[in-house]
PDB file of N, CA and C in Angstrom:
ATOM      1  N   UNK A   1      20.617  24.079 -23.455  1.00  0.00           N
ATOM      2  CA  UNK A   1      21.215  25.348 -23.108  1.00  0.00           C
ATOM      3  C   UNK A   1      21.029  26.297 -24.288  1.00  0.00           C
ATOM      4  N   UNK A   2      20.595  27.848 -23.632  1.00  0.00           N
ATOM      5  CA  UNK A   2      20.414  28.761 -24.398  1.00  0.00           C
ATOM      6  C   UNK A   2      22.044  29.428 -24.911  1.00  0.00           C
ATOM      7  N   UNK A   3      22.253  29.499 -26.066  1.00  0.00           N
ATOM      8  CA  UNK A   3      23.331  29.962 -26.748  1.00  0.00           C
ATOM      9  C   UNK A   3      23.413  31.970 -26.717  1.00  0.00           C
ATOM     10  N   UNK A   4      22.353  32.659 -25.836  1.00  0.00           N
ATOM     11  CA  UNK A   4      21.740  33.580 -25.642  1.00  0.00           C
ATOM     12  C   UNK A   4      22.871  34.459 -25.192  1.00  0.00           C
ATOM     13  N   UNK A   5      23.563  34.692 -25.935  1.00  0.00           N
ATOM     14  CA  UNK A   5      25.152  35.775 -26.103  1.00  0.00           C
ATOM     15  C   UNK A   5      25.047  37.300 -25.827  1.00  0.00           C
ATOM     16  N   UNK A   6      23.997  37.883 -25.548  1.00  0.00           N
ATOM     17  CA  UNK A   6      23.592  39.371 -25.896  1.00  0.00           C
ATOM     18  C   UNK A   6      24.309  39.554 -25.032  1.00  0.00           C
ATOM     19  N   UNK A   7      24.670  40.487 -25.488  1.00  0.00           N
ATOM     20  CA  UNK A   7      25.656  42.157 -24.441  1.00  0.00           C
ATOM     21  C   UNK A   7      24.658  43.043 -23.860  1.00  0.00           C
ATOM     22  N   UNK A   8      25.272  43.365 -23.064  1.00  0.00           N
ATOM     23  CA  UNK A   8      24.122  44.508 -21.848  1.00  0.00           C
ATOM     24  C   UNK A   8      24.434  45.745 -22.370  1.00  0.00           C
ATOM     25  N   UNK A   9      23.054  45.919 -22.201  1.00  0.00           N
ATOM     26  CA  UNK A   9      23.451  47.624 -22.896  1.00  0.00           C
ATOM     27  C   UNK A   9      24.113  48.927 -21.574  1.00  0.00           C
ATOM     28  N   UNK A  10      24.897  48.828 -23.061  1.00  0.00           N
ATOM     29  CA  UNK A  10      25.898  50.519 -22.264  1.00  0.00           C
ATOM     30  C   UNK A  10      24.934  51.789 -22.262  1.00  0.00           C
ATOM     31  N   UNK A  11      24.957  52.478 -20.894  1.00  0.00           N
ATOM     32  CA  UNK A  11      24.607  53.521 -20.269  1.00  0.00           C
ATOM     33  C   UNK A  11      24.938  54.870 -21.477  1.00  0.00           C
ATOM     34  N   UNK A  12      23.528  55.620 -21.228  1.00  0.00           N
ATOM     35  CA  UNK A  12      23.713  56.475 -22.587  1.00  0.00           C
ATOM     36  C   UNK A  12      24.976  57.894 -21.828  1.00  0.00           C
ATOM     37  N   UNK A  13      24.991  57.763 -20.528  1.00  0.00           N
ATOM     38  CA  UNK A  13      26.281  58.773 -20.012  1.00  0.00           C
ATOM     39  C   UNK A  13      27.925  58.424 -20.961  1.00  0.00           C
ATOM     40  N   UNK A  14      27.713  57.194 -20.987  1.00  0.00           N
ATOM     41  CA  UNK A  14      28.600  56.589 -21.722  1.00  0.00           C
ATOM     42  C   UNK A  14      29.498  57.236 -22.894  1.00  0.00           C
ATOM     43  N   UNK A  15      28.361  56.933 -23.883  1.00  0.00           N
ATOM     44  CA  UNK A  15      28.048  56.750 -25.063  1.00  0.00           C
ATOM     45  C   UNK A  15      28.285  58.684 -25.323  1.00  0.00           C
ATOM     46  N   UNK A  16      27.389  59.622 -24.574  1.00  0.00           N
ATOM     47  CA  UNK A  16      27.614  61.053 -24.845  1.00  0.00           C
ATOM     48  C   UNK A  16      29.114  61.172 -24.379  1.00  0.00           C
ATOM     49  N   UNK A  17      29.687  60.608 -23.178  1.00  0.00           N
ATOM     50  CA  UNK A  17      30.887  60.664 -22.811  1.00  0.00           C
ATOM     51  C   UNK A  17      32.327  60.598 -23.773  1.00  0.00           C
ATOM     52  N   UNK A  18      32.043  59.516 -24.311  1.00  0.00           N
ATOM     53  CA  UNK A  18      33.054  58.976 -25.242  1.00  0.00           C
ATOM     54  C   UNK A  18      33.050  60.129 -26.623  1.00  0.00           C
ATOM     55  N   UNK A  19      31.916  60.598 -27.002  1.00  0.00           N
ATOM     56  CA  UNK A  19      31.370  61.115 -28.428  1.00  0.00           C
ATOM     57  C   UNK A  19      32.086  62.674 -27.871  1.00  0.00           C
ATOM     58  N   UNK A  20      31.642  62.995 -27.054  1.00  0.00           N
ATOM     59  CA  UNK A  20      32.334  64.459 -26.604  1.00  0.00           C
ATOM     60  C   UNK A  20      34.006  64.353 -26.158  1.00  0.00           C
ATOM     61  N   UNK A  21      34.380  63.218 -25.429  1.00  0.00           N
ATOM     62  CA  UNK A  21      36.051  63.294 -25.702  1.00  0.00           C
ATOM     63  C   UNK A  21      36.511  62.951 -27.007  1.00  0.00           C
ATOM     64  N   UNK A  22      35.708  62.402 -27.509  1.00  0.00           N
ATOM     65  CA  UNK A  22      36.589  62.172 -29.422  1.00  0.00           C
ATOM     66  C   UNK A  22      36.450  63.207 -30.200  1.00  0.00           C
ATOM     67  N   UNK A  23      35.264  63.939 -29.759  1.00  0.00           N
ATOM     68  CA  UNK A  23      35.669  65.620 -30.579  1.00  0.00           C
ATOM     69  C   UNK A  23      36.556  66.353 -30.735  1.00  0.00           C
ATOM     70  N   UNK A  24      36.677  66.715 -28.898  1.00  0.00           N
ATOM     71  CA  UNK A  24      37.782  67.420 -27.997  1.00  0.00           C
ATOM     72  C   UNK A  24      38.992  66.713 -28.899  1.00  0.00           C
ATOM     73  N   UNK A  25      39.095  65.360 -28.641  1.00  0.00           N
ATOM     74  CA  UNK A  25      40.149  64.698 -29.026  1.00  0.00           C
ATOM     75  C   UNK A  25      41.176  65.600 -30.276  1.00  0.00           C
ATOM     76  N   UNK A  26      40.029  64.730 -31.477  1.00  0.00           N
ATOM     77  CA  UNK A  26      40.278  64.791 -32.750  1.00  0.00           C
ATOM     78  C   UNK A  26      40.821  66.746 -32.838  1.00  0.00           C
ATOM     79  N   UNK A  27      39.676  67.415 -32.561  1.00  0.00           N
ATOM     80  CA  UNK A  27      39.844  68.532 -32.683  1.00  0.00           C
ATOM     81  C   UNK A  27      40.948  69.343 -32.599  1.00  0.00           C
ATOM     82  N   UNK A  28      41.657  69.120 -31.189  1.00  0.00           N
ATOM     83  CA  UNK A  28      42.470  69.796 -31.058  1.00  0.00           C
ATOM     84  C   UNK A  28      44.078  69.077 -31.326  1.00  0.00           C
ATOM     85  N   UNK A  29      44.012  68.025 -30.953  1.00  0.00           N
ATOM     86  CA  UNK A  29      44.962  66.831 -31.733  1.00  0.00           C
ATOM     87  C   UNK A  29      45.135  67.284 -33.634  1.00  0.00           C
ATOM     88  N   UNK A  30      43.898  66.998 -34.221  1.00  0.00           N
ATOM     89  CA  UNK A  30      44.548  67.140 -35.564  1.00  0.00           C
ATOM     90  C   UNK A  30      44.478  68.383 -35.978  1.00  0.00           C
ATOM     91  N   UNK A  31      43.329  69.741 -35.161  1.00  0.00           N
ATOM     92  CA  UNK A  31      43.886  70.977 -35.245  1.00  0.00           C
ATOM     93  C   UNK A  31      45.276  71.756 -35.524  1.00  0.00           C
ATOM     94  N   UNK A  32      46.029  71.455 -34.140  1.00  0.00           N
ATOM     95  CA  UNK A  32      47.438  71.423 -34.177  1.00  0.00           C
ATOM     96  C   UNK A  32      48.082  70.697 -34.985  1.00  0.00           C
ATOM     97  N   UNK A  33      47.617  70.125 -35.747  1.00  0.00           N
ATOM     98  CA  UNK A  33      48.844  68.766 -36.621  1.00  0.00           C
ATOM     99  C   UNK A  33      48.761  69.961 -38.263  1.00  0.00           C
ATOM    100  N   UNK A  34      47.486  70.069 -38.246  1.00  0.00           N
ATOM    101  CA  UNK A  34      47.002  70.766 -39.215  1.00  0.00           C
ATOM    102  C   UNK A  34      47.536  72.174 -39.350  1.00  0.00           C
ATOM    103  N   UNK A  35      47.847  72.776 -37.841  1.00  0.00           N
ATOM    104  CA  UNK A  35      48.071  74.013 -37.919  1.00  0.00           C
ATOM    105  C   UNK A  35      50.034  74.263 -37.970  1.00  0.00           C
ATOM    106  N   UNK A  36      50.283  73.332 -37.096  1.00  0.00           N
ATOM    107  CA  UNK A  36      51.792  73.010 -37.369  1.00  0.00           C
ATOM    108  C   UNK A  36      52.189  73.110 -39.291  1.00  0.00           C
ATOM    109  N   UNK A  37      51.616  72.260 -40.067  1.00  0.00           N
ATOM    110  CA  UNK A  37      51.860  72.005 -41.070  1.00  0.00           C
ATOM    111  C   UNK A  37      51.206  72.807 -42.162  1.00  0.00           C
ATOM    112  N   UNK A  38      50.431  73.866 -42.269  1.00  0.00           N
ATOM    113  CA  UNK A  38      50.223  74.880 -42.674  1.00  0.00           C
ATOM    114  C   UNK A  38      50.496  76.518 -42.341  1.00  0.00           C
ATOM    115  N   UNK A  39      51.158  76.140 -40.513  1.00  0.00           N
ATOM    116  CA  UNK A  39      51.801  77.593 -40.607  1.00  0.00           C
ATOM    117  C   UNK A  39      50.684  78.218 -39.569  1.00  0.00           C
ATOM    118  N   UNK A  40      49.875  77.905 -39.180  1.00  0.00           N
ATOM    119  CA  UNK A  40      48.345  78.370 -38.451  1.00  0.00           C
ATOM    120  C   UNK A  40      48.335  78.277 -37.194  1.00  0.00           C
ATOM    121  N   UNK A  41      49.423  77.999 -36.637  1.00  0.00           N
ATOM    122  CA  UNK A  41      49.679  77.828 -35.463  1.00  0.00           C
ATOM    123  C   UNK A  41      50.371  79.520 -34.519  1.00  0.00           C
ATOM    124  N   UNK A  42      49.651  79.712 -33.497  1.00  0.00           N
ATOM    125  CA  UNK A  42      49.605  80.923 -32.700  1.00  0.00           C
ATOM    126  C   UNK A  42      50.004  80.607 -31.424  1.00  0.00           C
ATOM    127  N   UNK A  43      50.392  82.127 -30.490  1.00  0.00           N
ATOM    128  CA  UNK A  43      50.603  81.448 -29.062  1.00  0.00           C
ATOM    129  C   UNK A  43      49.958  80.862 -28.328  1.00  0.00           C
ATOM    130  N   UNK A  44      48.476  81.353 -28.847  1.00  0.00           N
ATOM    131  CA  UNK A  44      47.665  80.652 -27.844  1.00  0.00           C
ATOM    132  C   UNK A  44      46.849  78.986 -28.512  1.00  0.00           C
ATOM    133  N   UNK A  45      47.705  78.300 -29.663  1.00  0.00           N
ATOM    134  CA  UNK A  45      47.262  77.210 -29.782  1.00  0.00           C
ATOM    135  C   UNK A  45      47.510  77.200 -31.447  1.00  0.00           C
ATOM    136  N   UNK A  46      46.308  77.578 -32.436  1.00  0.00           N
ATOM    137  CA  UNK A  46      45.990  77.100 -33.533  1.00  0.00           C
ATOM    138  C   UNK A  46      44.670  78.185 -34.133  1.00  0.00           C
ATOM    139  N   UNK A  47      44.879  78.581 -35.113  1.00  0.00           N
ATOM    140  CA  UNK A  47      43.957  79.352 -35.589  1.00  0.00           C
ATOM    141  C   UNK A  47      43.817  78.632 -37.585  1.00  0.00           C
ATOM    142  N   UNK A  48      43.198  78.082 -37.863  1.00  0.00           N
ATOM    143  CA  UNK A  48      43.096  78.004 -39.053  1.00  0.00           C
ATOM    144  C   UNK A  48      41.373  78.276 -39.356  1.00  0.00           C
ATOM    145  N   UNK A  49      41.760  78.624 -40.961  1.00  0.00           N
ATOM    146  CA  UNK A  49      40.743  79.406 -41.919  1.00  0.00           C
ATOM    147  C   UNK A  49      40.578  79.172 -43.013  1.00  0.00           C
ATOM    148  N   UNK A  50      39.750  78.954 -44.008  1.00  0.00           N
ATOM    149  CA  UNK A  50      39.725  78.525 -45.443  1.00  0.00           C
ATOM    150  C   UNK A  50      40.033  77.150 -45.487  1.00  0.00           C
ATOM    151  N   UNK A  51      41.065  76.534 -46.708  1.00  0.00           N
ATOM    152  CA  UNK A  51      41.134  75.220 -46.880  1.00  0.00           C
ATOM    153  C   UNK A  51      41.544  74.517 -45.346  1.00  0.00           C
ATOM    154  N   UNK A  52      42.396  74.511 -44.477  1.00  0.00           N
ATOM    155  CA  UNK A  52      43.132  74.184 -43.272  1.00  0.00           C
ATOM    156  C   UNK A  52      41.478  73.580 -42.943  1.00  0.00           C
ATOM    157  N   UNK A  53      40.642  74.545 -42.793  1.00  0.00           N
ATOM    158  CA  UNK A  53      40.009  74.549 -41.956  1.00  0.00           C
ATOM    159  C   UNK A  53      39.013  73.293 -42.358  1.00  0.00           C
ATOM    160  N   UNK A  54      38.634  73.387 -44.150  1.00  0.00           N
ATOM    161  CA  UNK A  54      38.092  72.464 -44.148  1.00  0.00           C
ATOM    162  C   UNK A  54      38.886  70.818 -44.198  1.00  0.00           C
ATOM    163  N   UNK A  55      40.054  70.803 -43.944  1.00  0.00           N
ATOM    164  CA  UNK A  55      41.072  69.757 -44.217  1.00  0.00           C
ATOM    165  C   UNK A  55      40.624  68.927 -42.206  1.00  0.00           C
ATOM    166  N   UNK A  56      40.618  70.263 -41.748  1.00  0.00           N
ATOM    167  CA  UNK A  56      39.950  69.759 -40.044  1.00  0.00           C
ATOM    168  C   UNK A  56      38.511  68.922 -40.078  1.00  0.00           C
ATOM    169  N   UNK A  57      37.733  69.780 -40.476  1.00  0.00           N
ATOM    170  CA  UNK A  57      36.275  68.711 -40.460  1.00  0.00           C
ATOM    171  C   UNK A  57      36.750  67.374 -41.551  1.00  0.00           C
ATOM    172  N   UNK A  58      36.903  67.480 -42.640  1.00  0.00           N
ATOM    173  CA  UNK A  58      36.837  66.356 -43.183  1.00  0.00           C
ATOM    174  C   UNK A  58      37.847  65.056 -42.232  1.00  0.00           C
ATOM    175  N   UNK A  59      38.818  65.541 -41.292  1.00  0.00           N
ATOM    176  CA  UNK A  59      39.590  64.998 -40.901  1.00  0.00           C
ATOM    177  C   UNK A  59      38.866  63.849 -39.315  1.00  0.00           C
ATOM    178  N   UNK A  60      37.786  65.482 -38.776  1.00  0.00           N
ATOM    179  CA  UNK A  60      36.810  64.629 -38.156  1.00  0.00           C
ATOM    180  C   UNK A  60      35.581  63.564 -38.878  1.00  0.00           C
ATOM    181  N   UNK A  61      35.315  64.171 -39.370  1.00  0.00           N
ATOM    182  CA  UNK A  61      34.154  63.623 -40.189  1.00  0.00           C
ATOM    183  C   UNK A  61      34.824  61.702 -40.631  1.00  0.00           C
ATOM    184  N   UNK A  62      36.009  61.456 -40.957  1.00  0.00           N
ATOM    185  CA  UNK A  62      36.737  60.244 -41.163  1.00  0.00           C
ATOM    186  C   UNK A  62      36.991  59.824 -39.964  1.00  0.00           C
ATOM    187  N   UNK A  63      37.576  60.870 -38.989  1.00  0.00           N
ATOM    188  CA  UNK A  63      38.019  60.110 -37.755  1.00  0.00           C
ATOM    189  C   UNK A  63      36.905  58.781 -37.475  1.00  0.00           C
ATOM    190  N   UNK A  64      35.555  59.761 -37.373  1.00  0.00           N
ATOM    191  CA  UNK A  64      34.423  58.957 -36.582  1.00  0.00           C
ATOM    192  C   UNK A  64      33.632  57.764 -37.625  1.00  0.00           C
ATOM    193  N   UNK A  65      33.812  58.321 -39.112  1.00  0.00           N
ATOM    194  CA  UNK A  65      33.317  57.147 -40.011  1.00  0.00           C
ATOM    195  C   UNK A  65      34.085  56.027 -39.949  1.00  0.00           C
ATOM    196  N   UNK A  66      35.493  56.067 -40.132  1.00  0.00           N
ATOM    197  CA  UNK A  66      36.993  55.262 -40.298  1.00  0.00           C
ATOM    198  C   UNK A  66      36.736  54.108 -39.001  1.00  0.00           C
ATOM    199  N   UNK A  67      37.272  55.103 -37.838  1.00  0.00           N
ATOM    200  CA  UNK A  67      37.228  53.741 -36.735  1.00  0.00           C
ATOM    201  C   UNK A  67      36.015  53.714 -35.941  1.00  0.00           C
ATOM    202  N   UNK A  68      35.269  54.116 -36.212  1.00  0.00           N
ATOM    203  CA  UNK A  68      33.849  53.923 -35.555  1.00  0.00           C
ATOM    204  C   UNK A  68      33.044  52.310 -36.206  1.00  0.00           C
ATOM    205  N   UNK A  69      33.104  53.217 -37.412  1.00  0.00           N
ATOM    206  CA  UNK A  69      32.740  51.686 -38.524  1.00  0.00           C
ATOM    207  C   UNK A  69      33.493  50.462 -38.736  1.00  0.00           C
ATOM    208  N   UNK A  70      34.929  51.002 -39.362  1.00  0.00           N
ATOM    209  CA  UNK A  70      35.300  49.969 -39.643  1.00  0.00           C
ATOM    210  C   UNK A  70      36.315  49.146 -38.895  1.00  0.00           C
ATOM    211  N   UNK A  71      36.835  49.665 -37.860  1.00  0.00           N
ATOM    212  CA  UNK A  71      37.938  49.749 -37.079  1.00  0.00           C
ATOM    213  C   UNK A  71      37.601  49.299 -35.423  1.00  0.00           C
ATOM    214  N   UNK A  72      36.211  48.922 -35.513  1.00  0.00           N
ATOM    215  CA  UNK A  72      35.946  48.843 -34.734  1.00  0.00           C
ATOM    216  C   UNK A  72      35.914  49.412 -33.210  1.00  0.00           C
ATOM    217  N   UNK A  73      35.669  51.289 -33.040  1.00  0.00           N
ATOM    218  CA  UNK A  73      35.251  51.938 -32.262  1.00  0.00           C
ATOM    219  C   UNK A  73      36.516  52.879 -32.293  1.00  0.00           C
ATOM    220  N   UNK A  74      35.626  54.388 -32.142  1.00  0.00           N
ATOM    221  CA  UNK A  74      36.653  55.546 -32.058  1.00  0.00           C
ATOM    222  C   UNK A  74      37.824  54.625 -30.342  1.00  0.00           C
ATOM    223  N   UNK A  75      38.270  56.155 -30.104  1.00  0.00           N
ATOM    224  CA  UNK A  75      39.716  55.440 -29.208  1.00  0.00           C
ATOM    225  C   UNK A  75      38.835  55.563 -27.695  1.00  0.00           C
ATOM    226  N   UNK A  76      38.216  56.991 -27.507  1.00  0.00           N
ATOM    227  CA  UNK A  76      37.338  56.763 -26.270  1.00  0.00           C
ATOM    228  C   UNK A  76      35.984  55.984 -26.463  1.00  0.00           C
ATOM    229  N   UNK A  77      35.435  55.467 -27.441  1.00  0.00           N
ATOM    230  CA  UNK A  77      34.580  54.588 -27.308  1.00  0.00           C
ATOM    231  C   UNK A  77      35.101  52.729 -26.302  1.00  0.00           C
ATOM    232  N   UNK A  78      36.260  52.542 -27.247  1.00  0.00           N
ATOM    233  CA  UNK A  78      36.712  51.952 -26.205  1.00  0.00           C
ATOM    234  C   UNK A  78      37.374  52.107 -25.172  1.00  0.00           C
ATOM    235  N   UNK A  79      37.840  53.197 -24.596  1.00  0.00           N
ATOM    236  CA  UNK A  79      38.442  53.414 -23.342  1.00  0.00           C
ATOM    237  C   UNK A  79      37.245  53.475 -22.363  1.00  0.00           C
ATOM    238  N   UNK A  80      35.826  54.042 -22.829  1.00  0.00           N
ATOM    239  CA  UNK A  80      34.765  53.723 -22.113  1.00  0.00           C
ATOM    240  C   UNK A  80      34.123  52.404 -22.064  1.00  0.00           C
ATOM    241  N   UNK A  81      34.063  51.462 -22.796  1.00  0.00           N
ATOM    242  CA  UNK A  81      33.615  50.229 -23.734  1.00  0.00           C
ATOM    243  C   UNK A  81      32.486  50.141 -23.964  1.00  0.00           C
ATOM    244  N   UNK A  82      32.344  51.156 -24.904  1.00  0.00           N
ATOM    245  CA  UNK A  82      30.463  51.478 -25.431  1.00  0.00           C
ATOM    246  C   UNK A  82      30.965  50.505 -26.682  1.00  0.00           C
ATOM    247  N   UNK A  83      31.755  50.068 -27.104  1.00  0.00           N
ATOM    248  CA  UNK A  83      31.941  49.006 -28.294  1.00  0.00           C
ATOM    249  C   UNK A  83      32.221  47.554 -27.630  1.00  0.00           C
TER     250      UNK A  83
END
């Protein structure tokens, strides 16, 4: 008997699927967390500028290194199970 374990590959709808809700996600999730706690917050949501703003990308930029890599898959990667 072949010990032949491979996983089937996940559909690339998937894979763009998951990557575009963890943007959305992150974005507007730690947008608002960001904008709450610096004051940047408006009626219609969140407006930040200057440091805030770069405190947002770096915040994505970890989201997707952090549990992608090490954590074993952003949160819609596995809600889709491209991991």
């Amino acid at each position: 008997m072949t010990g032949n374990s491979a996983k089937p590959a996940v559909s690339t709808w998937r894979k763009v699927a998951a990557a575009i809700l963890d943007f959305f996600f992150i974005f507007f999730a730690g947008g608002y967390v960001i904008g709450l706690l610096t004051g940047g917050t408006t009626e219609k949501g969140f407006s930040l500028s200057g440091g805030p703003a770069l405190l947002l990308f770096a915040l994505i930029v970890l989201y997707f290194v952090v549990l992608g890599r090490y954590l074993g898959g952003t949160l819609f990667q596995r809600l889709l199970g491209t991991r």
